[in-house]
Protein backbone atom coordinates (compact mmCIF):
# COMPACT_ATOMS: atom_id res chain seq x y z
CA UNK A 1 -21.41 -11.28 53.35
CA UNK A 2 -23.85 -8.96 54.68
CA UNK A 3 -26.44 -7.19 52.84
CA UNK A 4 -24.72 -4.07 52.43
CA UNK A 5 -21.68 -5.71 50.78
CA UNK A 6 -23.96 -7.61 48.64
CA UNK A 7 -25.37 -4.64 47.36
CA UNK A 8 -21.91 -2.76 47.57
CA UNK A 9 -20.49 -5.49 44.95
CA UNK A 10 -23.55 -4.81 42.69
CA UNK A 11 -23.18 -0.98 42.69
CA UNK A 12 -19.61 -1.64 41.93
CA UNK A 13 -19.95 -3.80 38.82
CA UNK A 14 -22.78 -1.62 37.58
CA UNK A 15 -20.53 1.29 37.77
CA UNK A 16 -17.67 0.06 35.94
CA UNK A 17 -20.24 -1.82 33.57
CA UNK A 18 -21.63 2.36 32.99
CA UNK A 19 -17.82 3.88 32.74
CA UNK A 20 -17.28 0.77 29.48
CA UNK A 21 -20.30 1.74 27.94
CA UNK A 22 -19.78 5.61 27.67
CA UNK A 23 -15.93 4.21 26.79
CA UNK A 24 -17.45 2.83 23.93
CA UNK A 25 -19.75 5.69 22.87
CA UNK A 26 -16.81 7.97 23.23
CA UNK A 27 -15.10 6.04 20.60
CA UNK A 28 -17.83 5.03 18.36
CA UNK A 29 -16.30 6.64 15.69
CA UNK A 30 -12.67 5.77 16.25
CA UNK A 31 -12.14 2.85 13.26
CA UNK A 32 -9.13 1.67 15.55
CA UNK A 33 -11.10 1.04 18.73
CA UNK A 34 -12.64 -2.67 19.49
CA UNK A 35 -15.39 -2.65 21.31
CA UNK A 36 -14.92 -3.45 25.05
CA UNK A 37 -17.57 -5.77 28.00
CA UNK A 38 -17.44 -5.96 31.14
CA UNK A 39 -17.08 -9.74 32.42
CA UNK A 40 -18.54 -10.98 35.51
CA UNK A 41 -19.26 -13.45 38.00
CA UNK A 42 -20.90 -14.17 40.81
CA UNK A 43 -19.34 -14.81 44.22
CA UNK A 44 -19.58 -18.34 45.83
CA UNK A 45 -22.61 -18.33 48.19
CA UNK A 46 -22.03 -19.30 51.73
CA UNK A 47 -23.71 -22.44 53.44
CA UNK A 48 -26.29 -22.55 55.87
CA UNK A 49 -29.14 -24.49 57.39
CA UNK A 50 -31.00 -23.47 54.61
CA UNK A 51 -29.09 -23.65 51.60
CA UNK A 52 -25.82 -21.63 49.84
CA UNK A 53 -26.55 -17.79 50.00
CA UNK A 54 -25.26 -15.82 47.86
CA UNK A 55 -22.26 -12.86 48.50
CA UNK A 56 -22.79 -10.53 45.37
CA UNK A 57 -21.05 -10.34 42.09
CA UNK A 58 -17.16 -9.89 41.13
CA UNK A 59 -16.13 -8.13 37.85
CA UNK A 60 -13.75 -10.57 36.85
CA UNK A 61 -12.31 -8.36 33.64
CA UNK A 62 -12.69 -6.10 30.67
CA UNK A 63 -13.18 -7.92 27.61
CA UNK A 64 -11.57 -6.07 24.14
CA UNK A 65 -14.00 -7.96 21.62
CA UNK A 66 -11.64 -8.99 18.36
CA UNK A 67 -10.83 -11.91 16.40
CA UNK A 68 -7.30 -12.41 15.92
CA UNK A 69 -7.40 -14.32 12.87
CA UNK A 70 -10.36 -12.05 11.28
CA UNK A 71 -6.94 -9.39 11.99
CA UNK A 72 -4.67 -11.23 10.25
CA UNK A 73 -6.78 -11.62 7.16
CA UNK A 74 -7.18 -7.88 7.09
CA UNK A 75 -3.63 -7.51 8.00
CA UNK A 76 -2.89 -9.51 4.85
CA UNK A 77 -5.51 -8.23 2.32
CA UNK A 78 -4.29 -4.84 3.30
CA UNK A 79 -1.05 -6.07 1.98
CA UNK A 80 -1.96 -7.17 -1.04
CA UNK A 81 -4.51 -4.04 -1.67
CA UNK A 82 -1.93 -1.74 -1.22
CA UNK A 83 0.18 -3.61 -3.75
CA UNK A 84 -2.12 -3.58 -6.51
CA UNK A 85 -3.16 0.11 -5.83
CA UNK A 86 0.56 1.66 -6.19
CA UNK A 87 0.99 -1.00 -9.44
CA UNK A 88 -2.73 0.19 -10.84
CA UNK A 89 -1.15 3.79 -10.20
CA UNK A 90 1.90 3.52 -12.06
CA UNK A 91 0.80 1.70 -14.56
CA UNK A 92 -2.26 4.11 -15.06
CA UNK A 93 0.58 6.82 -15.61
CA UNK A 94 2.62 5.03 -18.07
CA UNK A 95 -0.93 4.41 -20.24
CA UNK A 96 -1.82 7.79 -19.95
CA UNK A 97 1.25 8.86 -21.24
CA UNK A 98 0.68 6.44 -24.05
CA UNK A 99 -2.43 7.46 -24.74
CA UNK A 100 -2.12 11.24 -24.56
CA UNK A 101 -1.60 12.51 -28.65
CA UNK A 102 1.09 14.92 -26.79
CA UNK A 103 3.44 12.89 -25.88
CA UNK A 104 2.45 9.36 -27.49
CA UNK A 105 4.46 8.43 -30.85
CA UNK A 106 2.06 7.36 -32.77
CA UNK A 107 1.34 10.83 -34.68
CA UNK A 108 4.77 11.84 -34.88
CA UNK A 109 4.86 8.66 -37.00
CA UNK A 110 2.08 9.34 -38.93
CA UNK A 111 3.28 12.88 -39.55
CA UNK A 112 6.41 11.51 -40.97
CA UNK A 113 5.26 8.83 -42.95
CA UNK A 114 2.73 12.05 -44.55
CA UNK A 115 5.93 14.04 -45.05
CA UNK A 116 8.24 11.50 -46.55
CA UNK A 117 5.25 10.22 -48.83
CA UNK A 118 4.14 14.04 -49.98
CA UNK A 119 8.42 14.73 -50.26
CA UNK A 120 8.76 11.28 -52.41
CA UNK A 121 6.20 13.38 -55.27
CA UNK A 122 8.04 16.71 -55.21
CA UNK A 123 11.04 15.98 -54.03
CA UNK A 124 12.79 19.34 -55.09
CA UNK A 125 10.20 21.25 -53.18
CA UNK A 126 11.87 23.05 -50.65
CA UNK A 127 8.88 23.67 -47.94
CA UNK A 128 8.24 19.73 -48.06
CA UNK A 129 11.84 19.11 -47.74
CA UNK A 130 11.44 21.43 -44.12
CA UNK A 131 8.37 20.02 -43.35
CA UNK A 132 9.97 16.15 -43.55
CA UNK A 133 12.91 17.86 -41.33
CA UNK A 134 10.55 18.88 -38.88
CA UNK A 135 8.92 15.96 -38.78
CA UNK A 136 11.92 13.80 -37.81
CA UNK A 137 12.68 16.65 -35.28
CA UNK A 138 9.13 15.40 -33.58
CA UNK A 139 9.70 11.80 -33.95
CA UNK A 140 12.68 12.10 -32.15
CA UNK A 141 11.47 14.40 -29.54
CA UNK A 142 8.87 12.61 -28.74
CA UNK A 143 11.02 9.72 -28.29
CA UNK A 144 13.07 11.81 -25.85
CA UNK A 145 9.87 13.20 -23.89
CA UNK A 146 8.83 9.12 -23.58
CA UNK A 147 12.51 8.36 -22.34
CA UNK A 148 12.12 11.73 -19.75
CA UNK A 149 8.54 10.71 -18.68
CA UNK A 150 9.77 6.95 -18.07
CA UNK A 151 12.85 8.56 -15.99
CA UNK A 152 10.22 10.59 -13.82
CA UNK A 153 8.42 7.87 -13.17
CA UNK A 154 11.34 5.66 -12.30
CA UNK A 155 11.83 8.29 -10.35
CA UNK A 156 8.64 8.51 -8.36
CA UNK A 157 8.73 4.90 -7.28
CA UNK A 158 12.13 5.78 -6.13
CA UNK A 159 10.91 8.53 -3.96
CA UNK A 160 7.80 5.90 -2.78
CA UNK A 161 10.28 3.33 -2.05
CA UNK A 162 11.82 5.63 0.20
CA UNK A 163 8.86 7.16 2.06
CA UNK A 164 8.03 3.51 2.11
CA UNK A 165 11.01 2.39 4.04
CA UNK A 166 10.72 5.60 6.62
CA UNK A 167 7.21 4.41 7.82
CA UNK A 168 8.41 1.06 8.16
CA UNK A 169 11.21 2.26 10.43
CA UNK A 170 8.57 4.40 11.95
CA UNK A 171 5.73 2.07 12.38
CA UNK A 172 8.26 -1.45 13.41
CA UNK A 173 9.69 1.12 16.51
CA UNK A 174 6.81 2.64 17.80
CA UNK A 175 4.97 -0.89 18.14
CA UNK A 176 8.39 -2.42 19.82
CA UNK A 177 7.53 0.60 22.40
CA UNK A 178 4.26 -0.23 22.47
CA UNK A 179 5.10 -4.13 23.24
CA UNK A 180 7.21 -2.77 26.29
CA UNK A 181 4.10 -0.63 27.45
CA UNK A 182 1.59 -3.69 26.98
CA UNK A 183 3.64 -5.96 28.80
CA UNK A 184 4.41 -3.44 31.68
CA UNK A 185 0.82 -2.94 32.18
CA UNK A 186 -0.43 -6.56 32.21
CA UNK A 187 -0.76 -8.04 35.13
CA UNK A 188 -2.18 -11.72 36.15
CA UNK A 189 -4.83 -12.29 38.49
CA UNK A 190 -5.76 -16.26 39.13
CA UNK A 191 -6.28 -17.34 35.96
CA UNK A 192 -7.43 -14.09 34.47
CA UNK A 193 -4.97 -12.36 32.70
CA UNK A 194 -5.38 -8.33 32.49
CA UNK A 195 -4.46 -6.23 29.33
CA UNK A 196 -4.16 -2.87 28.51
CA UNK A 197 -7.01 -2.40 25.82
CA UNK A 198 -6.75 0.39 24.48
CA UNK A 199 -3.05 0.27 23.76
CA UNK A 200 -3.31 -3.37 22.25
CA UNK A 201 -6.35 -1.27 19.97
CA UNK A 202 -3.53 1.21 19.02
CA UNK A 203 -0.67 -1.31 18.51
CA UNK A 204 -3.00 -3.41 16.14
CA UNK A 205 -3.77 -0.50 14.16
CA UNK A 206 0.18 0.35 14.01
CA UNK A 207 0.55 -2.96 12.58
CA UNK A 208 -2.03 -2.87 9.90
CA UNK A 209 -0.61 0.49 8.82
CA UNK A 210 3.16 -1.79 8.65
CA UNK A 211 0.66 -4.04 6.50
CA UNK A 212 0.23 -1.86 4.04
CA UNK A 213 3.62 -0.94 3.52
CA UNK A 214 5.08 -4.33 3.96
CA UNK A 215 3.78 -7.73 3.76
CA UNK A 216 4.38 -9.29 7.71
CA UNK A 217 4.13 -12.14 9.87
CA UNK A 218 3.17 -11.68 13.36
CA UNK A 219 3.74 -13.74 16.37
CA UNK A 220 2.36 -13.87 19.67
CA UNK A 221 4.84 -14.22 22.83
CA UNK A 222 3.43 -15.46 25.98
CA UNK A 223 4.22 -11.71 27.75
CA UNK A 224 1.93 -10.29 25.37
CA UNK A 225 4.52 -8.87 23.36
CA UNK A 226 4.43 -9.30 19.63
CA UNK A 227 7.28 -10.40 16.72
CA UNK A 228 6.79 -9.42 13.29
CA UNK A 229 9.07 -10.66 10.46
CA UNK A 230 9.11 -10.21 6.65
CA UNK A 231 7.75 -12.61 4.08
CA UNK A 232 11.10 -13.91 3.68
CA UNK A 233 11.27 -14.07 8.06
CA UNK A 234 13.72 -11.27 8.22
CA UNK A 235 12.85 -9.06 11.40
CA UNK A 236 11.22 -6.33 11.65
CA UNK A 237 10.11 -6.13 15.49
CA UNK A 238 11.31 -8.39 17.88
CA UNK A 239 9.12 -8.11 21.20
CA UNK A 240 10.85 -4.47 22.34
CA UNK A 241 13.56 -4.30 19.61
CA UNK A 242 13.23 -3.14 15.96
CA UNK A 243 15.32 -3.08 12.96
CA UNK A 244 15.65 -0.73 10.31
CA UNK A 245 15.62 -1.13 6.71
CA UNK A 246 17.27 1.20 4.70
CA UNK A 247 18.14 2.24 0.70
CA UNK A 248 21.20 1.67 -1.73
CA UNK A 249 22.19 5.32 -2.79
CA UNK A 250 22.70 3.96 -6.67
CA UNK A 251 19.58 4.62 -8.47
CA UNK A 252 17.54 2.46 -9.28
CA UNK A 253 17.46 2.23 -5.19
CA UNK A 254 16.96 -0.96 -3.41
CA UNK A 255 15.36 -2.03 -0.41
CA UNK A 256 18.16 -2.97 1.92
CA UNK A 257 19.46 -3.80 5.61
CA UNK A 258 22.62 -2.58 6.75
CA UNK A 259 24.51 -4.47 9.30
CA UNK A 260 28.25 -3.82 10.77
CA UNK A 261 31.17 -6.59 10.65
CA UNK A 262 34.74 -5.27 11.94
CA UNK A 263 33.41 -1.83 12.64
CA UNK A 264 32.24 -1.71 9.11
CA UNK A 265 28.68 -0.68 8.01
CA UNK A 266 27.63 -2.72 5.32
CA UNK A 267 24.69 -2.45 3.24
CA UNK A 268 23.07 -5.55 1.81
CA UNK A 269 20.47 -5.13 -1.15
CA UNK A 270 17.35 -7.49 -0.56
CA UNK A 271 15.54 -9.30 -3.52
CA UNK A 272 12.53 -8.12 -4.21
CA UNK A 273 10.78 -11.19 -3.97
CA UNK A 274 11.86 -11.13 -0.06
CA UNK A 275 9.58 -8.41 0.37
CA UNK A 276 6.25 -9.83 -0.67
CA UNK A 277 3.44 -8.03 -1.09
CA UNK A 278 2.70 -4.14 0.34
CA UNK A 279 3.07 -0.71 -1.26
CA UNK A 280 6.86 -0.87 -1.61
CA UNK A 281 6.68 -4.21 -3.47
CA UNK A 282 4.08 -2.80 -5.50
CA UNK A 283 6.40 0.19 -6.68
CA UNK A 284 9.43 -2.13 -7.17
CA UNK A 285 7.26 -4.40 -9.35
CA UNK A 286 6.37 -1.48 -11.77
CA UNK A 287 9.69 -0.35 -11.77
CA UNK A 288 11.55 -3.33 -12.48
CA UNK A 289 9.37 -5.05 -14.92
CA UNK A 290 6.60 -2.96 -15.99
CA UNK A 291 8.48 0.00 -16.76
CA UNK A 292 11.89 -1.45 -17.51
CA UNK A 293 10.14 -3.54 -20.56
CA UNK A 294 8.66 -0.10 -21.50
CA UNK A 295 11.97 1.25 -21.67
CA UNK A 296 13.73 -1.67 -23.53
CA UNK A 297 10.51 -1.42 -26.29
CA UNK A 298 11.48 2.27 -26.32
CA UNK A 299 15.15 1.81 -26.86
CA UNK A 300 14.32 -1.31 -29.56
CA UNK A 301 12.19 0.65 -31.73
CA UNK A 302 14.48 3.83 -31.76
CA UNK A 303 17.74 1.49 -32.59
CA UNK A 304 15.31 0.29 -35.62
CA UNK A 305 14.11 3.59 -36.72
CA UNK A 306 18.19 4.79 -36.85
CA UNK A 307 19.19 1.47 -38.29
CA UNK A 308 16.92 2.07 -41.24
CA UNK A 309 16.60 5.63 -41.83
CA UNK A 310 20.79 5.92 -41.67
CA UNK A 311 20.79 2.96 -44.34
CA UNK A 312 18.76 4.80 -46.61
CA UNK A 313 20.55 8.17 -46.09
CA UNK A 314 23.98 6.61 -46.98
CA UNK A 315 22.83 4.29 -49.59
CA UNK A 316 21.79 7.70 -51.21
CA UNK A 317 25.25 8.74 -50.32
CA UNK A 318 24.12 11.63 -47.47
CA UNK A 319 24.72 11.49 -43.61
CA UNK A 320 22.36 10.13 -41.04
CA UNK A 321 19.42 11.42 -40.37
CA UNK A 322 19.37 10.55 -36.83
CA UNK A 323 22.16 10.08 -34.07
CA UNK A 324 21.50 7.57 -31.24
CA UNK A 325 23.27 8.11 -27.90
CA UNK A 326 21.75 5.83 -24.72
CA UNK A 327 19.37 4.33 -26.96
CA UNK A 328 17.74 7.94 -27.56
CA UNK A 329 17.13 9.16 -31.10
CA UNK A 330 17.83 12.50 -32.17
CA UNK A 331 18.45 14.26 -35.36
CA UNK A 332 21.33 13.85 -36.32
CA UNK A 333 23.94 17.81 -35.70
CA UNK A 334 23.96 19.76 -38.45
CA UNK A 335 21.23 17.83 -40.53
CA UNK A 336 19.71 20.27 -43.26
CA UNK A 337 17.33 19.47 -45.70
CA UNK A 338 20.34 19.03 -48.68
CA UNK A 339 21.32 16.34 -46.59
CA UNK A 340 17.96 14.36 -47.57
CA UNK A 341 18.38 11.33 -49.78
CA UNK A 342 16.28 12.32 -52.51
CA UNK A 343 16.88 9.66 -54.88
CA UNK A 344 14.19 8.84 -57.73
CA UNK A 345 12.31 5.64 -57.89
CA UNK A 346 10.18 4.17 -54.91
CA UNK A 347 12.32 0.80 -54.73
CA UNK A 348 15.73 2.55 -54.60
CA UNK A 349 17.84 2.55 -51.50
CA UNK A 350 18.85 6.02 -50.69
CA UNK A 351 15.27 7.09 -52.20
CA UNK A 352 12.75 9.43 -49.56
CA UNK A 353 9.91 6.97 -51.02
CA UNK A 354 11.62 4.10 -48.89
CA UNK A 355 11.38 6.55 -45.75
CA UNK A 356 7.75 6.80 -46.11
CA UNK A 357 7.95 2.87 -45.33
CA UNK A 358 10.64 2.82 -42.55
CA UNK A 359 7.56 1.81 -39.89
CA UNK A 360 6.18 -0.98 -42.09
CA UNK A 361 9.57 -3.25 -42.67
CA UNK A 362 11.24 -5.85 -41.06
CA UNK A 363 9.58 -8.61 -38.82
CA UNK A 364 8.77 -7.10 -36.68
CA UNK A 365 8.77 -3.49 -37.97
CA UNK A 366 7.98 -0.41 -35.83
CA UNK A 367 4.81 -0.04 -36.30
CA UNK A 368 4.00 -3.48 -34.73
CA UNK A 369 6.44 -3.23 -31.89
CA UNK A 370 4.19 0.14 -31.25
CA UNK A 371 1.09 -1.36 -31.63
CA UNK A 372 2.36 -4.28 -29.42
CA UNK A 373 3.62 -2.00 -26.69
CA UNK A 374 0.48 -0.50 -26.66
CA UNK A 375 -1.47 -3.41 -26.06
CA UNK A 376 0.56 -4.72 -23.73
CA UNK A 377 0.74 -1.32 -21.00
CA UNK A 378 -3.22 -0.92 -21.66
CA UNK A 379 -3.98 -4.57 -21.12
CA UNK A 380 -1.58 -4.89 -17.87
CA UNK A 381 -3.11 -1.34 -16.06
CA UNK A 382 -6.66 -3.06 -16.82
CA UNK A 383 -5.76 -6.04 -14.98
CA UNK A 384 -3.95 -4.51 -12.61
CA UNK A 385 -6.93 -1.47 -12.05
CA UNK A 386 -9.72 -4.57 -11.65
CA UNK A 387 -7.15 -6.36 -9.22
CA UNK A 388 -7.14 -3.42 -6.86
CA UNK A 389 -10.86 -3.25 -7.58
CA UNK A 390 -11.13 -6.90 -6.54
CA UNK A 391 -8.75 -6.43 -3.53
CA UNK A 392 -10.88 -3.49 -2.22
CA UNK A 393 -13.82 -5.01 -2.33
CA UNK A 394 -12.79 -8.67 -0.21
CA UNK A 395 -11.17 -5.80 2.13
CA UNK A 396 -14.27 -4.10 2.50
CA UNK A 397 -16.27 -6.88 3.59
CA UNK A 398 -13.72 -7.76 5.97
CA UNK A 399 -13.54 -4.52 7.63
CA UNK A 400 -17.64 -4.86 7.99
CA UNK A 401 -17.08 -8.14 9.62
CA UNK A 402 -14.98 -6.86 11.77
CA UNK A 403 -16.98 -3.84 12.68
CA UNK A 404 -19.66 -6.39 13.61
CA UNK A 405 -17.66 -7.88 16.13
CA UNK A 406 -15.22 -5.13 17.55
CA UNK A 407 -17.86 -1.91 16.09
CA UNK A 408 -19.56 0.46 18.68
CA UNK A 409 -23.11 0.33 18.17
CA UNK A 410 -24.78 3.44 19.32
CA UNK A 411 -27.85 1.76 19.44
CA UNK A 412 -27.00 -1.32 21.77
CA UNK A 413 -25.18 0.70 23.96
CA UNK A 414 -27.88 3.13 24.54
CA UNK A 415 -29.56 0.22 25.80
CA UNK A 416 -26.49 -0.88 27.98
CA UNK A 417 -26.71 2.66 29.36
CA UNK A 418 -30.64 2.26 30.61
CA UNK A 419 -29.44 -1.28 31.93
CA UNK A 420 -26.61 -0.29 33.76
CA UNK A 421 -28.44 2.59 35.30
CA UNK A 422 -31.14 0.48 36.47
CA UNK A 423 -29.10 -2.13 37.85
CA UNK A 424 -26.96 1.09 39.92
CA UNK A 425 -30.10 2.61 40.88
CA UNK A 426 -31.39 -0.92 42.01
CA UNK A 427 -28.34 -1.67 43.99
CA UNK A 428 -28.32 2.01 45.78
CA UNK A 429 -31.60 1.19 46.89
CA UNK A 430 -30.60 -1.80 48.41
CA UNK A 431 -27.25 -0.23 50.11
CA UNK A 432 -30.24 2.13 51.45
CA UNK A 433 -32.55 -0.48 52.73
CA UNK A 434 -29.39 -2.26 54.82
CA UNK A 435 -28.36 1.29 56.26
CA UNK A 436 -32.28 1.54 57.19
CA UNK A 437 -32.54 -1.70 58.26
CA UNK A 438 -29.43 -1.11 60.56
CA UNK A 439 -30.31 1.93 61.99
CA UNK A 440 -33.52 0.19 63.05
CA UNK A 441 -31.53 -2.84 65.20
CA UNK A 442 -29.68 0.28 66.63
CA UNK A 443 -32.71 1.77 67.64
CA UNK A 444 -34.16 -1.54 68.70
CA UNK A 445 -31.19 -1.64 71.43
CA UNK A 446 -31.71 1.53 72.98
C-alpha cells in the first residue's frame, strides 16, 4: 500500500475514533447510554527484501462497553427494590392510619370505657347516659372509617396492579420491536459481528424498566434477539412476539393471561407466587396478606365487642347496643339512652359497670387483639421500610459499578479528544507529504 493509503487508513480511524468520542460526550448524561471504543487493528504488512512493511490500520468495530451479568444483577435487584418499596408504601399507609388519634380505635375505646365507668356511678344521669351513647356512636364509626380506609387501600393496589400490567404490555412490545430492529441492523463481517449500539442501550433500559414491574428471565438468541419469561417461565417476549397479561374484572383483581380455545376468550387467574418479585408482586403481597389479616383483626374484634356488649344489654333485658352487618359494627337503629342496661351492682350481667370492662375480658379480649394488631402492622412496615432501605443501597452500588464500566467520563474523553486530534492532524500531514512527494516525481519527469 502506498504512502498515501497508509496515511488515508490512519485519517480514517482517527476520524471515526473523534465522531465516538463526541458520541460519548453527547450522552454523558444519558443514565441509559454505555459507553462506546473504537476497536482497531493493524493491516498485515507486505514482504520485501527488507522485511514486512506495514499497510495502515483497519477499524475493525465499535465496542458498546457493558457487562451482561453486572445487567442482570441490576435487572434483578431492581426487581426486588421495587417490591419492597410498593410493600414499605402500603404498609406505611396502613400504620399511619393506625397511628393517627383520628381514625385509630384506641381513644374511641378509651372514651367509652370513661363513659361507661363515669355512667356505672350515676347511672340516672341523663347527660352521662348521652355521653356513653355518643361514645359507642365513635367506637363504631371509627370501626367503619378503619373498614373504608382498608377498602381504599385495597383499592389502590388494585389500581397499581393495573397500571402495573399496562407497562408490562407496554414495555414486553416495544422491546419485541426493538429485537426486530437489532437484528435487522446487525450484520457479520469475518468474524466480527456488528450491532446496533445505541438501540441495544435503549432495549436494555426497556428491560430494566420490565424489571421493575415484573421479576424476568432473559435469554440471549444467536440473532441477537432477546426472550424474556416470568419467574414461573411464562412468556413475556419471545424474540419479535409479545404477550399480554391482563386483569380479572372481580375485585380483588388478579394478574391474569387470557388465551382463546373454540373461539372462546378465556381468562386464566395466575398465582401470585408465579409472579415473583417486582412492583405488582409487591402490591399483591400487601393486599393479600398484609391487609387482608388487618381486615380479619378488624372484623374479629368488632364480632367481640357486639358479642359482649349485646349480652350485657339483654341480660339487663334491653336491645343491642350494636348491630353487625359484614363484620362492621354500628349502633344498633333506634338505640336511645332508655335502652341502656343500667342495672346496679358491678358484677351483674345487664349492669353498665360490666361495659366499662367489655375491652379487658375474654382470652384474648379486645384490648390485646388491639394492642397485638398494632404491633404487628408497626413491626412489619419497619422491616419492610429497612428492606427497601437495604435493597436501595446494594442497587446503588451496582449502578456505580456499572457507571464505571459503561459511564462517560468527561474527563477521559477530553483526553481522547486531544488524542484523536493529534493522531488526524498527524495523518493529514502525512497524506500531505505523499501528495508533495508525488508532485515532485512528476516534476522530476518533465
Amino acid at each position: 500500500m502506498s504512502l498515501f493509503g497508509v496515511a488515508l487508513s490512519g485519517l480514517n480511524a482517527s476520524k471515526q475514533a473523534l465522531d465516538t468520542t463526541s458520541h460519548n460526550i453527547a450522552n454523558a448524561n444519558n443514565p441509559a447510554y454505555s459507553r462506546q471504543q473504537v476497536q482497531v487493528s493493524s493491516i498485515e504488512g507486505i514482504g520485501s527484501g527488507s522485511g514486512f512493511v506495514g499497510r495502515g490500520v483497519t477499524v475493525d468495530n465499535v465496542r458498546r462497553l457493558s457487562n451482561e451479568f453486572l445487567n442482570g444483577r441490576i435487572n434483578s435487584l431492581a426487581s426486588e427494590k421495587s417490591y419492597a418499596d410498593a410493600r414499605a408504601g402500603q404498609l406505611d399507609q396502613l400504620d399511619r392510619l393506625l397511628a393517627d388519634p383520628s381514625t385509630s380505635i384506641g381513644g374511641a375505646m378509651q372514651e367509652f370505657f370513661k363513659a361507661a365507668q363515669d355512667l356505672s356511678t350515676r347511672p340516672n344521669d341523663e347527660s352521662l347516659k348521652q355521653t356513653f351513647v355518643f361514645a359507642a356512636e365513635e367506637l363504631a364509626s371509627r370501626f367503619s372509617e378503619l373498614f373504608s380506609n382498608a377498602a381504599v387501600l385495597s383499592r389502590q393496589a388494585d389500581v397499581g396492579v393495573e397500571n402495573s400490567v399496562q407497562n408490562i404490555n407496554r414495555l414486553s412490545a416495544q422491546i419485541a420491536r426493538l429485537n426486530l430492529e437489532i437484528s435487522d441492523s446487525t450484520t457479520i463481517r469475518g468474524s466480527v459481528r456488528l450491532e446496533p449500539n445505541d438501540l441495544i442501550d435503549k432495549r436494555a433500559q426497556l428491560i430494566k424498566e420490565l424489571s421493575e414491574e415484573i421479576e424476568i428471565e432473559g435469554f440471549a438468541n444467536e440473532n441477537g434477539r432477546i426472550s424474556l419469561n416470568t419467574k414461573s417461565g411464562m412468556p413475556l417476549v419471545s424474540e419479535t412476539q409479545s404477550f399480554e397479561l391482563t386483569t380479572t374484572s372481580n375485585s380483588p383483581i388478579k394478574v391474569a393471561r387470557s388465551i382463546v380455545q373454540s373461539g372462546k376468550t378465556i381468562i386464566i387467574p395466575l398465582p401470585n407466587e408465579s409472579l415473583g418479585q417486582g412492583r405488582m408482586a409487591g402490591l399483591l403481597e400487601f393486599r393479600d396478606t398484609q391487609l387482608a389479616k388487618f381486615n380479619n383483626s378488624l372484623k374479629t374484634m368488632s364480632q367481640d365487642v357486639f358479642s359482649k356488649t349485646t349480652a350485657i344489654q339483654t341480660g339487663g333485658a334491653k336491645p343491642p347496643l350494636y348491630s353487625l352487618v359484614d363484620g362492621r359494627l354500628n349502633v344498633a337503629a333506634g338505640f336511645t339512652t332508655n335502652d341502656i342496661a343500667i342495672a346496679k351492682g358491678s358484677n351483674t350481667n345487664g349492669s353498665i359497670s360490666a361495659m366499662a370492662k367489655v375491652f379487658d375480658e375474654g382470652n384474648p379480649s379486645v384490648n390485646q387483639q388491639y394492642t397485638r394488631m398494632l404491633t404487628d402492622v408497626g413491626n412489619t412496615a419497619s422491616q419492610a421500610k429497612s428492606d427497601a432501605s437495604a435493597k436501595d443501597l446494594i442497587l446503588t452500588q451496582l449502578e456505580t459499578d456499572k457507571s464505571s464500566l459503561s459511564g462517560v467520563s468527561l474527563d477521559e474523553e477530553a483526553a481522547n479528544l486531544i488524542r484523536y486530534q493529534q493522531s488526524y492532524s498527524a495523518a493529514g500531514k502525512v497524506i500531505g507529504l505523499s501528495k508533495d512527494l508525488f508532485q515532485e516525481i512528476l516534476d522530476m519527469t518533465r
